[in-house]
Protein backbone atom coordinates (compact mmCIF):
# COMPACT_ATOMS: atom_id res chain seq x y z
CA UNK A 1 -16.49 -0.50 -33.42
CA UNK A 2 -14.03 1.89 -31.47
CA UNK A 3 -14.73 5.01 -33.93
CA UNK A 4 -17.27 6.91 -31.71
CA UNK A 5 -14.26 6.90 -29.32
CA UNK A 6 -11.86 8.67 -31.44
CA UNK A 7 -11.84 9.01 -35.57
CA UNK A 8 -8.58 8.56 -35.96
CA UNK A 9 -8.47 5.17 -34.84
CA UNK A 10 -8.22 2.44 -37.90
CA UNK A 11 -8.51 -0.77 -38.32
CA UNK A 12 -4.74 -1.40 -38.54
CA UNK A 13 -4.33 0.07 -35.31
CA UNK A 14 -2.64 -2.64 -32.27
CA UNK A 15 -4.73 -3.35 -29.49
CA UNK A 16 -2.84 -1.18 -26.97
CA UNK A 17 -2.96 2.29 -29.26
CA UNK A 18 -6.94 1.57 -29.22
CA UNK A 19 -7.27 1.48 -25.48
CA UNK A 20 -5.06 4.71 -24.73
CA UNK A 21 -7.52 6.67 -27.23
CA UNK A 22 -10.12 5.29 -25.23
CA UNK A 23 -11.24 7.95 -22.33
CA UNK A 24 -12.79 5.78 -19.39
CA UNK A 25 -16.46 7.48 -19.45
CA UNK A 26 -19.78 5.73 -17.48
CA UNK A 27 -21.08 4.58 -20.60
CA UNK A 28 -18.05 2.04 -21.00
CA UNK A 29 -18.51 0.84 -17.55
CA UNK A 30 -21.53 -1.48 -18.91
CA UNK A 31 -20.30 -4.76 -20.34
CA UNK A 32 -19.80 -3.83 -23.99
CA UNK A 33 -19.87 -7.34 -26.01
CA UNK A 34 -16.38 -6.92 -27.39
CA UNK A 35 -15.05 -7.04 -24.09
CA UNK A 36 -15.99 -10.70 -23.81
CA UNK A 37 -14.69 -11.12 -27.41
CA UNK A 38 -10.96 -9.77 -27.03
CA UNK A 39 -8.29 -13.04 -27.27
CA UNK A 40 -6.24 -13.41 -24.78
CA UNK A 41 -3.21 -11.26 -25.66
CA UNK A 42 -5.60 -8.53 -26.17
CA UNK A 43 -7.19 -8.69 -22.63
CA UNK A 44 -4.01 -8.88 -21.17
CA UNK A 45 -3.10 -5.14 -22.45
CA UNK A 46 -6.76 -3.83 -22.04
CA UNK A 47 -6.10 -5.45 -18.27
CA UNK A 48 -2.84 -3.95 -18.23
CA UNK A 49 -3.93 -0.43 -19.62
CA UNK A 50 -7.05 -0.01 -17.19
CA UNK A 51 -4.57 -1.34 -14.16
CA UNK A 52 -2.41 1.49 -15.03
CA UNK A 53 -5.38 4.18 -15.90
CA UNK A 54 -7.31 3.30 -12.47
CA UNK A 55 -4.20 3.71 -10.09
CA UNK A 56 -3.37 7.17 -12.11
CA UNK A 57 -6.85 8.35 -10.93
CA UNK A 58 -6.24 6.65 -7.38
CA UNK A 59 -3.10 8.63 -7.22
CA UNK A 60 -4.94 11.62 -7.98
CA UNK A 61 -8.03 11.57 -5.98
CA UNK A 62 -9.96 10.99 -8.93
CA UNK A 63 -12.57 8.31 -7.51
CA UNK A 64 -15.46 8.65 -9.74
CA UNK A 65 -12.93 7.44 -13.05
CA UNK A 66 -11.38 4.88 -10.60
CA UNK A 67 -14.55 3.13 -10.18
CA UNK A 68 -15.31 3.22 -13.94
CA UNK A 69 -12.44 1.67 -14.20
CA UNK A 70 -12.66 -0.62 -11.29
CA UNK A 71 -16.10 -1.70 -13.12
CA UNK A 72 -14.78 -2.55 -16.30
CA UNK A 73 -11.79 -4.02 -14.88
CA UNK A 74 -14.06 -6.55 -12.62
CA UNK A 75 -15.54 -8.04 -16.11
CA UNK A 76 -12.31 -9.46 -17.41
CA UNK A 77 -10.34 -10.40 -14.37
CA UNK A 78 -10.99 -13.56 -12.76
CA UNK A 79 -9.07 -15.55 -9.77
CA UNK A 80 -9.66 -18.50 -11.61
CA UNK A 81 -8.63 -17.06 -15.59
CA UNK A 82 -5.33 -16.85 -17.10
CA UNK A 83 -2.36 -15.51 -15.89
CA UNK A 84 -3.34 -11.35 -16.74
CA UNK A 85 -6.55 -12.14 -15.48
CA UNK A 86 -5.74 -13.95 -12.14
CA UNK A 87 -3.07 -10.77 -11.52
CA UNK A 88 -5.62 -8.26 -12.30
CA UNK A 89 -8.26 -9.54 -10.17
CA UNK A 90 -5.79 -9.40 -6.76
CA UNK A 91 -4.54 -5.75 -7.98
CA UNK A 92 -7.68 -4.66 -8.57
CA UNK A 93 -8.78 -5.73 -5.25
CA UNK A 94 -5.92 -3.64 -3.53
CA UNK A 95 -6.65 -0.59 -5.66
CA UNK A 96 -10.28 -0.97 -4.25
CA UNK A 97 -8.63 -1.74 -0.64
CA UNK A 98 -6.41 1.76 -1.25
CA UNK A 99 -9.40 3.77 -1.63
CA UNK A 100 -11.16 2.12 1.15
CA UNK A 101 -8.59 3.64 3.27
CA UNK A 102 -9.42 6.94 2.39
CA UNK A 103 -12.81 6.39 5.12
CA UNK A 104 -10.86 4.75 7.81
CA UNK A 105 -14.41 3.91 9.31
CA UNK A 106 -15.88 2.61 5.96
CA UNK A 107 -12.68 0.39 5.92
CA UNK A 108 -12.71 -0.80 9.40
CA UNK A 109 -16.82 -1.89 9.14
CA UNK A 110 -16.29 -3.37 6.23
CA UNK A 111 -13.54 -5.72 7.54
CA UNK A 112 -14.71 -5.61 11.61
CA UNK A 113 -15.60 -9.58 11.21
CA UNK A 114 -12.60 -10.55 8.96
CA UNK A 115 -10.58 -13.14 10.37
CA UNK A 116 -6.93 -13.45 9.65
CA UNK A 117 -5.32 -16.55 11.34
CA UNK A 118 -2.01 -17.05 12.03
CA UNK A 119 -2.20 -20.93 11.47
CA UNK A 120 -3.72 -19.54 8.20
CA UNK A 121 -0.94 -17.33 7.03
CA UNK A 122 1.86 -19.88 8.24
CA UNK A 123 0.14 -23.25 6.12
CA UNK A 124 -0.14 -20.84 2.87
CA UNK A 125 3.85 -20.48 3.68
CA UNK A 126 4.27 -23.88 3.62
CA UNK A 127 2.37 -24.65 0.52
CA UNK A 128 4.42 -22.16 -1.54
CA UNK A 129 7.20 -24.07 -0.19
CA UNK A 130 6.23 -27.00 -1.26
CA UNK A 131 4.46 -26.48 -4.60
CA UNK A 132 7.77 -24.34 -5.87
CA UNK A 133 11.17 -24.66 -5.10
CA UNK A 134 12.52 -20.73 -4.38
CA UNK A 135 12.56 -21.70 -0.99
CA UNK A 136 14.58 -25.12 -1.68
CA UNK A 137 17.03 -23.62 -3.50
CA UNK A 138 17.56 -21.06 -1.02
CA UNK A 139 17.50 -23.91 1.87
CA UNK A 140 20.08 -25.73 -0.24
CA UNK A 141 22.60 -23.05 -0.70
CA UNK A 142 22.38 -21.84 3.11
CA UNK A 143 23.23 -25.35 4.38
CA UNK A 144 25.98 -25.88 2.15
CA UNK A 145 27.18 -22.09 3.07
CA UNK A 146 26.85 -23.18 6.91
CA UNK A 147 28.63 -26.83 6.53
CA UNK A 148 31.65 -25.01 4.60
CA UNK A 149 32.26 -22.06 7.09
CA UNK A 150 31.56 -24.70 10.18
CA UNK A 151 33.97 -27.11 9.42
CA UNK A 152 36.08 -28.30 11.96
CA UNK A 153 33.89 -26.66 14.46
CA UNK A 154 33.35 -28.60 17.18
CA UNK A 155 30.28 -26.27 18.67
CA UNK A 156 27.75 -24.48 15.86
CA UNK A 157 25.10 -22.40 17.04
CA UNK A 158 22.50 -21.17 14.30
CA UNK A 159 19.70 -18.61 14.80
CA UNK A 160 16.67 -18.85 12.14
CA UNK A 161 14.92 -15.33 12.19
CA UNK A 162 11.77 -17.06 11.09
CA UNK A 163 12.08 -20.62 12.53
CA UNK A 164 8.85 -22.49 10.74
CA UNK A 165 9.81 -24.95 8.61
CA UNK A 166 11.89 -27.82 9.72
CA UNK A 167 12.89 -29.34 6.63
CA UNK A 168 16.13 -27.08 5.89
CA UNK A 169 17.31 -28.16 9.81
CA UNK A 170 16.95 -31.38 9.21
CA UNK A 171 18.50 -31.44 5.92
CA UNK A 172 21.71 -29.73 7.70
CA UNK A 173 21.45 -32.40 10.93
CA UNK A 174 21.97 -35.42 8.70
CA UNK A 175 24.47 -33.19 6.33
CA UNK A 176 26.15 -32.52 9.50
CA UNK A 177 26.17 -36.32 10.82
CA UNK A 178 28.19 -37.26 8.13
CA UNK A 179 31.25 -35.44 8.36
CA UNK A 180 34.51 -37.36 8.24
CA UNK A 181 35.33 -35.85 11.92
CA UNK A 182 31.89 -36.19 13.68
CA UNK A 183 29.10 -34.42 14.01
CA UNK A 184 29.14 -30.86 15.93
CA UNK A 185 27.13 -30.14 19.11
CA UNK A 186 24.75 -27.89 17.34
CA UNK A 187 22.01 -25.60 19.11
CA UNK A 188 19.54 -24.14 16.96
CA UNK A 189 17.58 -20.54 18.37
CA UNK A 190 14.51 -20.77 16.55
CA UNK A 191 12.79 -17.29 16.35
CA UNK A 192 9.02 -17.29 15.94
CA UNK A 193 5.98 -15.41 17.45
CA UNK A 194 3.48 -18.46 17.82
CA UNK A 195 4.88 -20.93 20.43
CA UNK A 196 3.30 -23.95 18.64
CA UNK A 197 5.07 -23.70 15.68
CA UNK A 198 8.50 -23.57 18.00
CA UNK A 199 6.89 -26.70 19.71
CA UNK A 200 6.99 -28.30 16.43
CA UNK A 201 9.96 -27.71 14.83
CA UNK A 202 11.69 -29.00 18.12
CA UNK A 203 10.12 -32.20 18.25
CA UNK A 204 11.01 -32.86 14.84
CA UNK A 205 14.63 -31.77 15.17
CA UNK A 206 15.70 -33.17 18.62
CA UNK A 207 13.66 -36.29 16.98
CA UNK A 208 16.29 -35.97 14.37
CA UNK A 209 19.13 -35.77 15.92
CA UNK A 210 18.43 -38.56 18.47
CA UNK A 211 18.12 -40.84 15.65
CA UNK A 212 21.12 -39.75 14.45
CA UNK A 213 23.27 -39.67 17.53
CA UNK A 214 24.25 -36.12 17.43
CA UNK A 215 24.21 -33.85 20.20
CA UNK A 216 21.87 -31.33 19.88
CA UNK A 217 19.67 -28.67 21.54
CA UNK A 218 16.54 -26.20 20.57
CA UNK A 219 16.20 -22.98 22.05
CA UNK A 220 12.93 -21.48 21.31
CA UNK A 221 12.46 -17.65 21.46
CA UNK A 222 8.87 -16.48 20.82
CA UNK A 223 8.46 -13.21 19.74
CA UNK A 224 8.08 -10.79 16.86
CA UNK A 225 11.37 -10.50 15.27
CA UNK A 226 11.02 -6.66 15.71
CA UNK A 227 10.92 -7.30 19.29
CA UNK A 228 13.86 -9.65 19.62
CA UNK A 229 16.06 -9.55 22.41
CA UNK A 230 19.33 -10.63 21.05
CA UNK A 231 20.26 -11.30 25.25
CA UNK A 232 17.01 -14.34 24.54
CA UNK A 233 19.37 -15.86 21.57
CA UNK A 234 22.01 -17.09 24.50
CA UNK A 235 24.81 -16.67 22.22
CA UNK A 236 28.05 -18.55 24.42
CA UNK A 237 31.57 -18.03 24.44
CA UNK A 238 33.17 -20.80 21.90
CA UNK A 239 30.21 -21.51 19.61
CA UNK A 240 30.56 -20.54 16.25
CA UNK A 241 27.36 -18.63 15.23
CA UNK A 242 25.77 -18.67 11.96
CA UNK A 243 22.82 -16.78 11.21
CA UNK A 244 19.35 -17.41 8.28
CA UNK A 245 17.12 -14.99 7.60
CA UNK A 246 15.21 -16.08 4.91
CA UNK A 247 12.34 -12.99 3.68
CA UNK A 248 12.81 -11.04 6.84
CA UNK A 249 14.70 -8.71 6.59
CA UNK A 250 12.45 -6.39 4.45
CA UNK A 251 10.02 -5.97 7.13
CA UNK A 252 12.51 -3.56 8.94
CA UNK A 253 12.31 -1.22 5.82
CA UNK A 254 9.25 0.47 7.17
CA UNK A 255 9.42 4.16 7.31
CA UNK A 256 7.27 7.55 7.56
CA UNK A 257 5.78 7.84 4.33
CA UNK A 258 4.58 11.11 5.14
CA UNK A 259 7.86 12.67 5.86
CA UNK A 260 9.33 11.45 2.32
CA UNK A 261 6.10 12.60 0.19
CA UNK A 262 7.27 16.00 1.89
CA UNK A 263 11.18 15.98 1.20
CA UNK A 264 10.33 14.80 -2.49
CA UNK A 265 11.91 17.29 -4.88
CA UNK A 266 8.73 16.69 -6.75
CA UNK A 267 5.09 15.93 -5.87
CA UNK A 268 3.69 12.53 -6.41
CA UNK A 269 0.90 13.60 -8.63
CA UNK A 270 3.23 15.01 -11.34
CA UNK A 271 5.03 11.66 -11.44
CA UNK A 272 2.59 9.30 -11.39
CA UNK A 273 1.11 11.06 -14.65
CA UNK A 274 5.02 10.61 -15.85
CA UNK A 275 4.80 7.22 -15.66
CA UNK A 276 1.06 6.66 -16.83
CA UNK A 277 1.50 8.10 -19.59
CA UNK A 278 5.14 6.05 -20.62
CA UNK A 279 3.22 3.26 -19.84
CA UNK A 280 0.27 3.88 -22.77
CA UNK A 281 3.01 4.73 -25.09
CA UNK A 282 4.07 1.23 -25.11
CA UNK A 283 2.69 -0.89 -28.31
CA UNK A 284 3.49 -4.61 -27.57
CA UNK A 285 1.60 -7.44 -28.45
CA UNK A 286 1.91 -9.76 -25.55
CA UNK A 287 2.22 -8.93 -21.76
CA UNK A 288 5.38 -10.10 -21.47
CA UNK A 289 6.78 -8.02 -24.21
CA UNK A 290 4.71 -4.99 -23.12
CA UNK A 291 5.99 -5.78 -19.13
CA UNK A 292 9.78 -5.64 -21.11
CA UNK A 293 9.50 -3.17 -23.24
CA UNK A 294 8.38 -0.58 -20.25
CA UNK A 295 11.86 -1.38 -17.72
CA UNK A 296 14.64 -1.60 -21.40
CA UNK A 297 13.11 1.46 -23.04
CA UNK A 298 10.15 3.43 -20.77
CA UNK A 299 10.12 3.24 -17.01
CA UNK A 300 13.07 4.51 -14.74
CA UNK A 301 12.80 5.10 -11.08
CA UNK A 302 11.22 8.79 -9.87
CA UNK A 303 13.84 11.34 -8.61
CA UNK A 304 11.83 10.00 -4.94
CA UNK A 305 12.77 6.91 -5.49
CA UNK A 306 15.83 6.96 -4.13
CA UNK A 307 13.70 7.54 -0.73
CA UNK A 308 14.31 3.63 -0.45
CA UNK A 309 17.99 3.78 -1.09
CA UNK A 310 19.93 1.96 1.43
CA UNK A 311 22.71 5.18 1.20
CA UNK A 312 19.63 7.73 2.51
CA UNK A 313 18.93 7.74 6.23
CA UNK A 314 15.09 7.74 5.65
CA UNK A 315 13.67 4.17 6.31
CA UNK A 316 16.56 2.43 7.06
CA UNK A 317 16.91 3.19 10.62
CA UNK A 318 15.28 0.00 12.07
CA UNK A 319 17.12 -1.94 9.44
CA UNK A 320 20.50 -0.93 10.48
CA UNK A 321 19.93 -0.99 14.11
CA UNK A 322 18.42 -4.86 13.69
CA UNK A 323 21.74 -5.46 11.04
CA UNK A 324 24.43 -3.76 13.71
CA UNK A 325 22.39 -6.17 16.69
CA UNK A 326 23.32 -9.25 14.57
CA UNK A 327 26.83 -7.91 13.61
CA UNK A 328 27.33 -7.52 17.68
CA UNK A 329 26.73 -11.15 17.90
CA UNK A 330 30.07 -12.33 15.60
CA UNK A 331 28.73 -14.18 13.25
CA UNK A 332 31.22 -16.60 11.64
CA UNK A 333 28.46 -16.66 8.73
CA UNK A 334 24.99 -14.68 7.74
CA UNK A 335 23.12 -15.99 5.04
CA UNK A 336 20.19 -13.83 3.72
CA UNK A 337 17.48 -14.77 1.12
CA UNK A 338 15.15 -11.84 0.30
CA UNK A 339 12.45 -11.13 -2.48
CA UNK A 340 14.83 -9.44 -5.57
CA UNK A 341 12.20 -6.84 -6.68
CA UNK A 342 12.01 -3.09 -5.87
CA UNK A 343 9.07 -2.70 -4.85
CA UNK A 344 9.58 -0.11 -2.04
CA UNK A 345 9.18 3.33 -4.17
CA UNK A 346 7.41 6.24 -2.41
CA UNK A 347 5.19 6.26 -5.35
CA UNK A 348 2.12 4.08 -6.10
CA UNK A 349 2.82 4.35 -9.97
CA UNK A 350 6.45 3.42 -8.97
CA UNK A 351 5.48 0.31 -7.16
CA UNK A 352 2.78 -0.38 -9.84
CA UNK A 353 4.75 -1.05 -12.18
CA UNK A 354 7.29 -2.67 -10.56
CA UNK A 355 4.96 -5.11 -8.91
CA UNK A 356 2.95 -6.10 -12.07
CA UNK A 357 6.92 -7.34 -13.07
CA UNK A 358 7.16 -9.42 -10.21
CA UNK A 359 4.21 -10.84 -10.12
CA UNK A 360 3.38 -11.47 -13.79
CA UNK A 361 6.40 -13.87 -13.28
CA UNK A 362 5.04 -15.36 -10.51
CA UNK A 363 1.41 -16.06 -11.82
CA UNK A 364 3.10 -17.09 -15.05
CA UNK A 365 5.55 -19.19 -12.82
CA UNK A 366 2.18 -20.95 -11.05
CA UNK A 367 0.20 -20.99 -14.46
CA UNK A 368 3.29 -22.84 -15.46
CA UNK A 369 4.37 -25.32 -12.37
CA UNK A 370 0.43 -26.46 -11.06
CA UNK A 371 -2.80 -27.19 -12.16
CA UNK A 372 -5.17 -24.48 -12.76
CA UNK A 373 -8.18 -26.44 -10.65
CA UNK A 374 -5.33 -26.98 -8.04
CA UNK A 375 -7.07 -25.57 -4.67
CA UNK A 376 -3.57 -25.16 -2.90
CA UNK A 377 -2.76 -23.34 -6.28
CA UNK A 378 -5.79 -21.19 -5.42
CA UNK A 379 -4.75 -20.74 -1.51
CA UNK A 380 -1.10 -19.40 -2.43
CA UNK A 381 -2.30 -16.82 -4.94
CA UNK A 382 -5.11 -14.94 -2.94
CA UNK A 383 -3.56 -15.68 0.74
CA UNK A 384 0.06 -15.39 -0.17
CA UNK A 385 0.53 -13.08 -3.66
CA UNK A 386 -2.67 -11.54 -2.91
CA UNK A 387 -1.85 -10.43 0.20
CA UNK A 388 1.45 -9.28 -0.82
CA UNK A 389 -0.06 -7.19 -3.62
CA UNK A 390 -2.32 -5.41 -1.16
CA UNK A 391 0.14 -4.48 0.98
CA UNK A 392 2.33 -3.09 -1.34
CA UNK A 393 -0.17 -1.17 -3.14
CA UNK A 394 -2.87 -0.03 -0.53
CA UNK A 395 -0.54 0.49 2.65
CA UNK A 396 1.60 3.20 3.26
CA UNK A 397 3.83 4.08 6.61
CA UNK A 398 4.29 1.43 9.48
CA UNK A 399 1.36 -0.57 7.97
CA UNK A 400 3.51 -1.70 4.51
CA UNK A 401 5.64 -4.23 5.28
CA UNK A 402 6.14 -5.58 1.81
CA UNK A 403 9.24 -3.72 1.25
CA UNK A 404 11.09 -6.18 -1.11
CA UNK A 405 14.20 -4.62 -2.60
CA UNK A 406 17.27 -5.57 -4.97
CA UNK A 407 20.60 -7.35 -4.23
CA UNK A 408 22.41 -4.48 -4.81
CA UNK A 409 20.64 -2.59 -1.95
CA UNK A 410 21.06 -5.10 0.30
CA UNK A 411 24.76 -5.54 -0.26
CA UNK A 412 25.34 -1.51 0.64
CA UNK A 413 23.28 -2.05 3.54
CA UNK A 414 25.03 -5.16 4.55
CA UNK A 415 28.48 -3.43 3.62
CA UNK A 416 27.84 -0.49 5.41
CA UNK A 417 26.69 -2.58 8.78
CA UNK A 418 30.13 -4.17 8.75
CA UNK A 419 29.44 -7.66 6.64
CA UNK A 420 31.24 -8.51 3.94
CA UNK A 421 30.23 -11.10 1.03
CA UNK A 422 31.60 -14.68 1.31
CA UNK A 423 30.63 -16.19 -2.36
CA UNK A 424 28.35 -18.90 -2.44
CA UNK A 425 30.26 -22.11 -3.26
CA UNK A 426 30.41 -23.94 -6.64
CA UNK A 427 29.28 -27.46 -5.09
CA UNK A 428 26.22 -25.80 -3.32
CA UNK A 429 24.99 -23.94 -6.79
CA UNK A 430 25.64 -27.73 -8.17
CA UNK A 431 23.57 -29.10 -6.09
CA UNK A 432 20.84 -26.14 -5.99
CA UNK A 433 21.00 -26.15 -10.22
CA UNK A 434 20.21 -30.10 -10.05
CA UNK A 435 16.89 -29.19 -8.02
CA UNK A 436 15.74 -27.13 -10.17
CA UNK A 437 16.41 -29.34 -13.13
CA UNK A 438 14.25 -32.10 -11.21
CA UNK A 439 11.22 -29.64 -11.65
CA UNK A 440 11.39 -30.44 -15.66
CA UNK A 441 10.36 -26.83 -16.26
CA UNK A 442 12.60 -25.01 -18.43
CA UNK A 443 11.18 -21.54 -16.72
CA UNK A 444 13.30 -21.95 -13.54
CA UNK A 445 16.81 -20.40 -13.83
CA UNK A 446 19.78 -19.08 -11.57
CA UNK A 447 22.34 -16.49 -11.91
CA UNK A 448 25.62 -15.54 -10.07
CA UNK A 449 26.11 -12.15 -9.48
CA UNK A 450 29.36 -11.61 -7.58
CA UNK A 451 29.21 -14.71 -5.29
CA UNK A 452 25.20 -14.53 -4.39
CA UNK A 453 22.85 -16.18 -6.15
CA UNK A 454 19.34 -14.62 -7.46
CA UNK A 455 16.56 -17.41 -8.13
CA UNK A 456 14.77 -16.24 -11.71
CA UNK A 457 10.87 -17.89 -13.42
CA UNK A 458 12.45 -16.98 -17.20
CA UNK A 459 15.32 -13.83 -17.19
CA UNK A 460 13.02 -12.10 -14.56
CA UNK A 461 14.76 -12.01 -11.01
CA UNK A 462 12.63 -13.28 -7.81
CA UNK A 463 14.78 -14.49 -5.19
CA UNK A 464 18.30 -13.80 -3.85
CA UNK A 465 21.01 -15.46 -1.58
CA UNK A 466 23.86 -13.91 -0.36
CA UNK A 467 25.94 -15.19 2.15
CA UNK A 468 27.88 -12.97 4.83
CA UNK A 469 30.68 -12.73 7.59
CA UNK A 470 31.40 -10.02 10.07
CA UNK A 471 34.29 -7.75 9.37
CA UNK A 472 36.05 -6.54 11.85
């Protein structure tokens, strides 16, 4: 059926090797009946293939082809499909959002009346936390980090850069209530920018702790976390300070985009055909295998991607004044959890194909853990992955946020401020392994990797911990 395409196209040919013959042209944008016939495996590398094809021409300027392929993508994905399908659709929509951009007043009309709540953004948080348990696991480890390097302490101060959900505090308080010489007085500095969520979390804690007979007290600090004043945290003489940032720290990555596209020893366009056309080389049958096959034997980073090194000065200047704020502080302990994907390339192709990694695990993770009809299922993929997807694809500059990066990176930045690594103990990855086996899924898996911890859905890394003291 493929042969007015290209004659040399046969029957025995995979899947894959018929959709890179294939030249996106306005007569395929109508939907052709074999679309709707392809299995599933088969979609997913069409989905795949005309992902890849329409960011190319996005890349390039090339708008007409990326709404051909924007057209023919929009008949297979679905929100509500399988796992390619669910992924396309929210890539597909930040592709569209990218070229949006390009008519700043187009893009502004066209989302004048959306409404983006706070409240919104902060119960979507909570839902991941609860429907999966990355967050659990990372909850779990931090406590048992804090309770090891805060015994004997008779006053603990902690600071949560993101103070919104109570449950790991409370965890700690009764941890903490139990221990053979008494419970600290502990003070908790909860960082957050909306004051009711602060109100919250200290009724439930000092709620807590009365019950428990421990002395305790909440200092609330609203505010941005980019516009913390560390003089607000009330750090005192004689407490020993521990620090969580859990999926913060990322944020301060943000750089000028424009200034790296112009140091780049090559130009964008040249490597963003590089890696379209690795990526159509690949013959795999499955996504998986296709998604494995391009990081083991096709896709390297650009020569610009070492713009988001944590060795080059570019970008990391808010990072590592935040990093040298905290290290002012003394910190007997820092414990960071972060996103473990790269995803911070100067390239769209780069972060592309990075991100369809990530977040193949994740939708294959959800697929996996909930029920398809689930509607909170629904509410963390377009509010939550969705969202993340967009920004990573269609922002650039001040405006992308999304800047998830690897262990590795974070442990020269953190080296380089002036922490060094305390290993994660054996009795918290006990404890954090026997949550995960409560989940009866065989997908969830963690790793050590030189005393942190990195959260996987299969081999494929999503999460790390790392926990951190001040050198002096």
């Amino acid at each position: 059926m493929f042969q007015d395409e290209s004659s040399s196209v046969t029957s025995s040919s995979s899947p894959l090797q018929v959709f890179s013959m294939m030249s996106l042209s306005p007569n395929l944008g109508s939907p052709y009946p074999w679309l709707r016939e392809l299995k599933s495996e088969e979609r997913g590398l069409y989905l795949i293939h005309l992902l890849l094809t329409c960011a190319n021409h996005v890349a390039n300027g090339s708008l007409e082809n990326a709404n051909i392929a924007l057209e023919q993508i929009s008949q297979l994905a679905s929100p509500d499909g399988d796992t390619m399908q669910r992924m396309a659709a929210y890539f597909t929509e930040a592709l569209a959002d990218r070229i949006l951009k390009a008519w700043p007043g187009l893009h502004k009309a066209l989302n004048s009346t959306r409404i983006t709540l706070l409240s919104e953004e902060i119960l979507v948080r909570k839902l991941f936390f609860e429907l999966f348990p990355f967050l659990k696991v990372a909850f779990v480890l931090t406590n048992q980090a804090i309770i090891e390097a805060m015994e004997g302490e008779k006053m603990v101060h902690i600071i949560d850069l993101n103070a919104a959900e109570p449950a790991q505090w409370v965890a700690l308080i009764q941890a903490l209530s139990a221990r053979p010489e008494g419970p600290p007085h502990l003070r908790i500095s909860g960082i957050h920018q909306q004051k009711e969520v602060l109100d919250q979390m200290a009724h439930r804690l000092i709620e807590e702790a009365e019950k428990l007979d421990i002395p305790f007290q909440f200092n609330p600090v609203v505010c941005k976390l980019e516009n913390l004043d560390v003089d607000k945290l009330r750090v005192k003489t004689g407490e020993a300070l521990a620090i969580s940032s859990v999926l913060q720290l990322h944020s301060f990555l943000t750089s000028d985009d424009e200034l790296l596209r112009k140091k780049s020893p090559l130009g964008s366009k040249n490597l963003n055909g590089i890696h379209l056309q690795r990526a159509l080389q690949m013959n795999q049958s499955t996504l998986g295998e296709l998604l494995e096959k391009d990081m083991v034997n096709g896709y390297s980073p650009s020569p610009d991607s070492a713009s988001s090194s944590p060795l080059s000065s570019t970008g990391s200047v808010k990072v590592d004044s935040f990093l040298n704020a905290l290290w002012g502080l003394s910190p007997k302990l820092m414990v960071v959890t972060e996103q473990d994907s790269n995803h911070n390339g100067s390239t769209l192709m780069e972060r592309l194909l990075e991100s369809l990694h990530s977040y193949a695990a994740l939708f294959d993770c959800s697929e996996s853990t909930v029920s398809r009809t689930s509607l909170e299922r629904l509410k963390v993929e377009k509010m939550l992955f969705g969202e993340e997807i967009k920004n990573i694809i269609a922002c650039e500059g001040a405006e992308r946020k999304e800047r998830h990066e690897k262990l590795e990176k974070w442990t020269q930045r953190l080296d380089l401020a002036g922490f060094g690594n305390v290993p994660l103990s054996y009795y918290g990855m006990l404890h954090a392994r026997r949550l995960l086996q409560g989940y009866n899924c065989d997908g969830y898996k963690m790793k050590e990797e030189n005393g942190c911890i990195v959260i996987c859905w299969q081999d494929r890394p999503l999460f790390s911990v790392s926990a951190w003291r001040c050198r002096k």
